[in-house]
Protein backbone atom coordinates (compact mmCIF):
# COMPACT_ATOMS: atom_id res chain seq x y z
CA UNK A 1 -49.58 -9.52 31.99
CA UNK A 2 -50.95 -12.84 33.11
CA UNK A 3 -50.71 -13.83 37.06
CA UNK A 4 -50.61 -17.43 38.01
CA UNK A 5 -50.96 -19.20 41.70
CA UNK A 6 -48.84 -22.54 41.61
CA UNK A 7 -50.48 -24.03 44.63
CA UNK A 8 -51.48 -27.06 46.63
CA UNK A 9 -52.14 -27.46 50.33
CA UNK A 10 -50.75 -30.59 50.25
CA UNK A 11 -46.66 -30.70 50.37
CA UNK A 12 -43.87 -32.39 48.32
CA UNK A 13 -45.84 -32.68 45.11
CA UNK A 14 -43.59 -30.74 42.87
CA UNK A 15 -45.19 -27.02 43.24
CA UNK A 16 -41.61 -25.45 43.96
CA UNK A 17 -39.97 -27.40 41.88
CA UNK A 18 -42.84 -26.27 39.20
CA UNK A 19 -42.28 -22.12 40.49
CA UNK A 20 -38.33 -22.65 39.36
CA UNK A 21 -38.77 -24.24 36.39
CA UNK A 22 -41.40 -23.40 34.67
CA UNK A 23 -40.79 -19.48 34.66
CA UNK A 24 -36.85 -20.23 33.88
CA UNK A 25 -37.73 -21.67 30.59
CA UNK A 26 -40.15 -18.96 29.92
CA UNK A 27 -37.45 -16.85 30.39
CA UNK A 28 -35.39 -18.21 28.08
CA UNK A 29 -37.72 -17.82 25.26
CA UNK A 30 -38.04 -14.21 25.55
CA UNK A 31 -40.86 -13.57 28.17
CA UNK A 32 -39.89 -11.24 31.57
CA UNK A 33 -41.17 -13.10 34.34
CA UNK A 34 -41.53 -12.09 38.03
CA UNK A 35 -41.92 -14.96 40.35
CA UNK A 36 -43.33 -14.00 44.06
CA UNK A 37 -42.25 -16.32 46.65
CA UNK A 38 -45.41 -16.80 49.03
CA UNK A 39 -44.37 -19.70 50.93
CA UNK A 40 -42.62 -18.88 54.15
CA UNK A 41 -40.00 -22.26 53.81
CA UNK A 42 -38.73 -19.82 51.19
CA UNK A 43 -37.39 -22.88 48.76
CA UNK A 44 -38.19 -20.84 45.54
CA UNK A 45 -35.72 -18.16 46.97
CA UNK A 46 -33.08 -20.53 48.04
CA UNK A 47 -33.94 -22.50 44.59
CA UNK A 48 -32.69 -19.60 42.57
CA UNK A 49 -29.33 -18.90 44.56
CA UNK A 50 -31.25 -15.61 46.78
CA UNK A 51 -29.20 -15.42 49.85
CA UNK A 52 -32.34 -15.68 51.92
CA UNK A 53 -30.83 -14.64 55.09
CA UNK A 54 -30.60 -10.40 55.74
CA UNK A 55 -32.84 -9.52 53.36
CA UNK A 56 -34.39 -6.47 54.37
CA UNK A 57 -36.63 -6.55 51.65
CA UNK A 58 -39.13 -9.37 50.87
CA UNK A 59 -42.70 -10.53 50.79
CA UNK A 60 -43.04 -10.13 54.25
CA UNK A 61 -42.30 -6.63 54.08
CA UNK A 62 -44.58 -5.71 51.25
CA UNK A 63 -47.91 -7.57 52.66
CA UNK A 64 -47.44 -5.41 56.16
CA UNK A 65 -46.72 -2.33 53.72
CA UNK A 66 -43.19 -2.05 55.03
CA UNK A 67 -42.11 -1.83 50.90
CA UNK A 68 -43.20 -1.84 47.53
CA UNK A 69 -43.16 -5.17 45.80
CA UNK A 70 -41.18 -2.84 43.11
CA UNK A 71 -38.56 -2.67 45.36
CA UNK A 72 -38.63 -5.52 46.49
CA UNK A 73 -37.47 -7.35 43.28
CA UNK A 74 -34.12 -8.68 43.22
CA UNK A 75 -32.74 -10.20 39.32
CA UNK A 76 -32.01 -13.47 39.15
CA UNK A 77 -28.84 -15.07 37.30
CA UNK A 78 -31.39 -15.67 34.74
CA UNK A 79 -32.02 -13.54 32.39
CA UNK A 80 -35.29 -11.80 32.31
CA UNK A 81 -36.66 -13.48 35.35
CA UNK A 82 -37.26 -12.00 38.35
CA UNK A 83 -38.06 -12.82 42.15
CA UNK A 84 -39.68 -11.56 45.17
CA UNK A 85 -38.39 -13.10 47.74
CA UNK A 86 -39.61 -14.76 51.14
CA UNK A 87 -38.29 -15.07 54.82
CA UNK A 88 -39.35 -17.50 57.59
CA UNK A 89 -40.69 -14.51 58.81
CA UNK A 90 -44.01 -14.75 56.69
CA UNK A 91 -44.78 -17.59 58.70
CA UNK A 92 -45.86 -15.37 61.29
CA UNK A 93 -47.69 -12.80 58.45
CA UNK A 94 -50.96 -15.16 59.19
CA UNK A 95 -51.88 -13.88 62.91
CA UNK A 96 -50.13 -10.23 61.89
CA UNK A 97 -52.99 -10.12 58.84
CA UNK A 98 -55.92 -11.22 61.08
CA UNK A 99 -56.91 -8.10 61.69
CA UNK A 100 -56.07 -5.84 58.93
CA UNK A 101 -58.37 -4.32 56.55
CA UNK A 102 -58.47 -5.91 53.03
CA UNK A 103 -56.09 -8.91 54.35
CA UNK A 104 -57.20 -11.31 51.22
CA UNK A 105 -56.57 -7.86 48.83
CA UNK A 106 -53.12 -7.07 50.01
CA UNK A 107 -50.47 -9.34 47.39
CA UNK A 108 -53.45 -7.68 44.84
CA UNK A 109 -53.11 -4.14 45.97
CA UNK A 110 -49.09 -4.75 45.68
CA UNK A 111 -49.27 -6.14 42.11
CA UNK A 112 -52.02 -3.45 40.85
CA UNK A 113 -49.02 -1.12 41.46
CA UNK A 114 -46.47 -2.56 39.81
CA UNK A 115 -44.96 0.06 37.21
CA UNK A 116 -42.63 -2.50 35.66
CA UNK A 117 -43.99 -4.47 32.82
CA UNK A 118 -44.28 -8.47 33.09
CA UNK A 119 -45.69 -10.97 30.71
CA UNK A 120 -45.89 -13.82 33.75
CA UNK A 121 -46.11 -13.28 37.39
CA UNK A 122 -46.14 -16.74 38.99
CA UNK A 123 -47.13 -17.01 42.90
CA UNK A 124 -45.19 -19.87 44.57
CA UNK A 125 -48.08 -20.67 47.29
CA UNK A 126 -47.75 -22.60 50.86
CA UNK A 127 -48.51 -25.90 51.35
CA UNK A 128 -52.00 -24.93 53.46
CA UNK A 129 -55.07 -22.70 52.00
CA UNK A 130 -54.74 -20.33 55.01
CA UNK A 131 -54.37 -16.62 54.20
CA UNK A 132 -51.46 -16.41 51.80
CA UNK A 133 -52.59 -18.90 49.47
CA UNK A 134 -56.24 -17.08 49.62
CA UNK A 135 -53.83 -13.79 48.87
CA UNK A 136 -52.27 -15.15 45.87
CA UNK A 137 -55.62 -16.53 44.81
CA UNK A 138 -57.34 -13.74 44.98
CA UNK A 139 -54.58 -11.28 42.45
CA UNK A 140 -54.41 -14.36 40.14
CA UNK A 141 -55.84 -14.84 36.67
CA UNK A 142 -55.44 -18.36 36.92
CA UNK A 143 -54.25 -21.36 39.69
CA UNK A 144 -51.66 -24.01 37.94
CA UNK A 145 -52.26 -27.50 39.99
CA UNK A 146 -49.04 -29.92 40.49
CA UNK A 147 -50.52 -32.67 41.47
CA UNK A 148 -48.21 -36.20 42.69
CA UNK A 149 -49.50 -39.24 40.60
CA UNK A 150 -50.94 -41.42 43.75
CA UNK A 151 -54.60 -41.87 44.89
CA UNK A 152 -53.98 -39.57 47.81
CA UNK A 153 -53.94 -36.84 45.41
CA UNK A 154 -57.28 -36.96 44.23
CA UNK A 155 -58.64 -36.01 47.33
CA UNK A 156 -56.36 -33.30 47.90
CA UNK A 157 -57.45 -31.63 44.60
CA UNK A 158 -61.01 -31.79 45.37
CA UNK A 159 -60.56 -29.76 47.93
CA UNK A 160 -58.51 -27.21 46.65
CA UNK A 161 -60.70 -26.78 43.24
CA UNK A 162 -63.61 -26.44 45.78
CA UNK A 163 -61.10 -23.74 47.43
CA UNK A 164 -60.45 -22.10 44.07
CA UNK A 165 -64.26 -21.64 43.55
CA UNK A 166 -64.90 -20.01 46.75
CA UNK A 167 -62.53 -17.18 45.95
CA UNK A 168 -64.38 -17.07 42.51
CA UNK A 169 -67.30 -16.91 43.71
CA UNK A 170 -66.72 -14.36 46.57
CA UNK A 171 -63.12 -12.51 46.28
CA UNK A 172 -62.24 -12.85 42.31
CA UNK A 173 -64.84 -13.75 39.86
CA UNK A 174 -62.09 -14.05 36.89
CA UNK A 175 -60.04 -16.83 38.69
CA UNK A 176 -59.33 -19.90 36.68
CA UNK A 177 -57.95 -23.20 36.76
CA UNK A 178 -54.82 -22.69 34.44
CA UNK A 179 -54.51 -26.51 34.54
CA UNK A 180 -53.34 -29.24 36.58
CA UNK A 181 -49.95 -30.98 36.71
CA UNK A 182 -49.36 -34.30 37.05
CA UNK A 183 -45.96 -34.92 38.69
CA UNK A 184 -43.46 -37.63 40.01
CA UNK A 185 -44.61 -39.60 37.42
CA UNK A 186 -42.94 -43.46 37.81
CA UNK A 187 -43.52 -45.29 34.83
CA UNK A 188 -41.87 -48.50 36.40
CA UNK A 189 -45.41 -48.79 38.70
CA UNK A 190 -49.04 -49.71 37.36
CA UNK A 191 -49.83 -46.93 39.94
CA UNK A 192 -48.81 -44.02 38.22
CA UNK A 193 -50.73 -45.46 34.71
CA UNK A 194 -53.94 -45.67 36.74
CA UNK A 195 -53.52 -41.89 38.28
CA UNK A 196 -53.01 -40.51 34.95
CA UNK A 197 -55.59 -42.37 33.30
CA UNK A 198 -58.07 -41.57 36.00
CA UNK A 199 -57.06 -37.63 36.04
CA UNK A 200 -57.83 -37.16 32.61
CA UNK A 201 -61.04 -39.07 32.60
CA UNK A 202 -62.43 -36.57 35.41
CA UNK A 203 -60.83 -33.46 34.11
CA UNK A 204 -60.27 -33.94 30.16
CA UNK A 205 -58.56 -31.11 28.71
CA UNK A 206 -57.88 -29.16 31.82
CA UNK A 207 -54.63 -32.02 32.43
CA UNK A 208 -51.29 -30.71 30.96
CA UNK A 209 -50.44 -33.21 28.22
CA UNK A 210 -46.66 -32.81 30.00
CA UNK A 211 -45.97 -35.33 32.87
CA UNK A 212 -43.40 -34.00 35.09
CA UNK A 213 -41.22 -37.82 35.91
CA UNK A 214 -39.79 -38.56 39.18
CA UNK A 215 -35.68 -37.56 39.15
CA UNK A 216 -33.26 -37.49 41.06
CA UNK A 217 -31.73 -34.22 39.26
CA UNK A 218 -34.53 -32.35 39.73
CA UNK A 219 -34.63 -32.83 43.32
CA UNK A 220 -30.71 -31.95 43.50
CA UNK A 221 -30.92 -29.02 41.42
CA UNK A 222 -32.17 -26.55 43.90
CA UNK A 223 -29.78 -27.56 46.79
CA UNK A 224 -26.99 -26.00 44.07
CA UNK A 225 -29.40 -22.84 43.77
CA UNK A 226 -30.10 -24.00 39.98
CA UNK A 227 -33.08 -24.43 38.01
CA UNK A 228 -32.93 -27.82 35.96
CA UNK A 229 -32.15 -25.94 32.30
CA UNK A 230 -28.42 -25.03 34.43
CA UNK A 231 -27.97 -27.60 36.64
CA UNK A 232 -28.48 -30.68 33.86
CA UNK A 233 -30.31 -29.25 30.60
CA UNK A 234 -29.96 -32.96 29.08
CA UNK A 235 -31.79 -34.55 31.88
CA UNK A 236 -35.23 -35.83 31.78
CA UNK A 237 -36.16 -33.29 34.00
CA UNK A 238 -35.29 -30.40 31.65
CA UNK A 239 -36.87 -31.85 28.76
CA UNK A 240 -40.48 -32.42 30.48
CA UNK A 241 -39.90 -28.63 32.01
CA UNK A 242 -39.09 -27.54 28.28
CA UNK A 243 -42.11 -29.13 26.85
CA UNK A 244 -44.15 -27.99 29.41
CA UNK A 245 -43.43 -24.26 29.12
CA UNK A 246 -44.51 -25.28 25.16
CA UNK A 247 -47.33 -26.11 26.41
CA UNK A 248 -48.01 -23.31 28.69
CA UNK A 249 -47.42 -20.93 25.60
CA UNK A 250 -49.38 -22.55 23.49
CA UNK A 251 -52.20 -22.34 26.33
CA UNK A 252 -51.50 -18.67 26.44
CA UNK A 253 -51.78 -18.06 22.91
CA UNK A 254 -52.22 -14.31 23.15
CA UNK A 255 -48.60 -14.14 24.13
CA UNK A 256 -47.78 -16.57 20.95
CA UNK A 257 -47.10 -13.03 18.62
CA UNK A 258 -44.69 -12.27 21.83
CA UNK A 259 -42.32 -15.26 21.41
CA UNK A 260 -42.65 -14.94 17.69
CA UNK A 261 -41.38 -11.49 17.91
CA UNK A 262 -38.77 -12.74 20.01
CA UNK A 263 -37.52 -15.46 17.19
CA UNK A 264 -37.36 -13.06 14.83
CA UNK A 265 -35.14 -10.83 16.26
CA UNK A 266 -32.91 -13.68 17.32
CA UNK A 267 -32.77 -15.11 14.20
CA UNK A 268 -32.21 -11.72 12.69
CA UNK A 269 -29.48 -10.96 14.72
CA UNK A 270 -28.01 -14.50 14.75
CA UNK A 271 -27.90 -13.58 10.95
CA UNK A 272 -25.91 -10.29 11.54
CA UNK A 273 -23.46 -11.85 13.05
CA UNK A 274 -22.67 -14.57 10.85
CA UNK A 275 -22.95 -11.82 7.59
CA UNK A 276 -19.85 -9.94 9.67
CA UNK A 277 -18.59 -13.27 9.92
CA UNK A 278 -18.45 -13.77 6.44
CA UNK A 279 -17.48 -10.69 5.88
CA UNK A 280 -14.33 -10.71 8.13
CA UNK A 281 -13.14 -13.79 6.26
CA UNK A 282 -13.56 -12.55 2.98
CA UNK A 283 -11.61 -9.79 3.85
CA UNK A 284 -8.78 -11.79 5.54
CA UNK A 285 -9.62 -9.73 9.13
């Protein structure tokens, strides 16, 4: 089981957009994800058609130790991916945490007892570095970086590798930088060249080859409560969010024999079916 942050303090750059997406197409090849909803806007939630409102259940719940995360997970109309969910609540979680024991330890506490099996946990972080993203940080392996292609964004990642590093250094020495994002991509602008260009010179191979476009679809798809592969799988959106879960995979090669696995099977019983087809017909059923 690998656990992933998907975070940046700064806002609209694609990292909920990233949380939907990118475990949905995991999904489809085979992998059972869990995706925990830390950010108390709850748009991950709300992305994937959760009903956000009267749930007694949620994030909120499990970091005071009101619940489990176990039961806490709700199924998705996905197959094999899962969400915790959030509440507007958790915005409030910050000052309630101040003064408990172990606050950066409590998302890790909740995970370490997790008796269901997951091959990817992703952690949909807030826009800030305050507690919850510190939380998240702190039971990941790794932190995936969306990052908006403008010069802002440079700045903004500084800080939060600098962030990362600090929890390395003093919370979770195994934390990594999964890899960084760039997203909103417009082609039409010399801009967006430069940003790229500029990205990979400072941080080489650590830049998914993927570039997540600016489109309209993808920005509509969660008002419908739809990741991208539902709401339009022939968009451009869908194919970068395909590619990039390639990509991810390929990152994660330990997991490789996993999706292999997976093939086979499917291809085995795709081949079942179509020998009873055969069959049937020769038979005149």
């Amino acid at each position: 089981m690998k656990i992933v942050s998907i975070c940046n303090q700064k806002g609209g750059v694609g990292k909920t957009t990233t949380a939907i997406n990118l475990p949905a197409y995991l999904s489809q090849k085979g992998f059972k994800v869990l995706l925990v909803d830390m950010d108390p806007q709850a748009n991950a939630t709300s992305g994937l058609g959760i009903e956000k409102s009267n749930l007694s259940k949620n994030i909120y719940s499990v970091l005071l130790e009101q619940a489990s995360l176990e039961e806490s997970i709700l199924k998705t109309k996905i197959d094999n991916l899962y969400i915790v969910p959030s509440t507007l609540q958790l915005a409030g979680a910050t000052i309630e945490l101040i003064s408990s024991m172990g606050r950066e330890h409590k998302l890790k506490k909740a995970i370490d007892s997790l008796t269901q099996a997951f091959d990817f946990i992703f952690i949909d972080c807030p826009p800030s570095l305050g507690i919850l993203t510190i939380n998240a940080l702190v039971a990941s392996n790794s932190a995936l970086i969306p990052m908006q292609c403008e010069y802002y964004a440079m700045e903004g990642l500084s800080q939060l590798l600098n962030t990362v590093e600090l929890v390395k250094k003093n919370l979770n020495p195994n934390l990594t930088v999964e890899g960084v994002l760039l997203t909103m991509a417009d082609y039409r602008t010399r801009l967006t060249t430069e940003i790229i260009e500029e990205t990979k010179k400072v941080l080489g191979e650590k830049v998914y080859n993927v570039i997540i476009p600016r489109a309209i679809r993808l920005s509509e798809a969660p008002g419908y409560g739809e990741p991208i592969m539902r709401y339009d799988k022939n968009s451009q959106g869908a194919a970068a969010y395909s590619r990039l879960s390639e990509e991810f995979i390929s990152h994660n090669s330990n997991n490789n024999n996993k999706l292999q696995q997976n093939e086979q099977s499917q291809t085995q019983e795709e081949n079942k079916i179509l020998e009873s087809t055969i069959k049937v017909e020769e038979t005149g059923g």
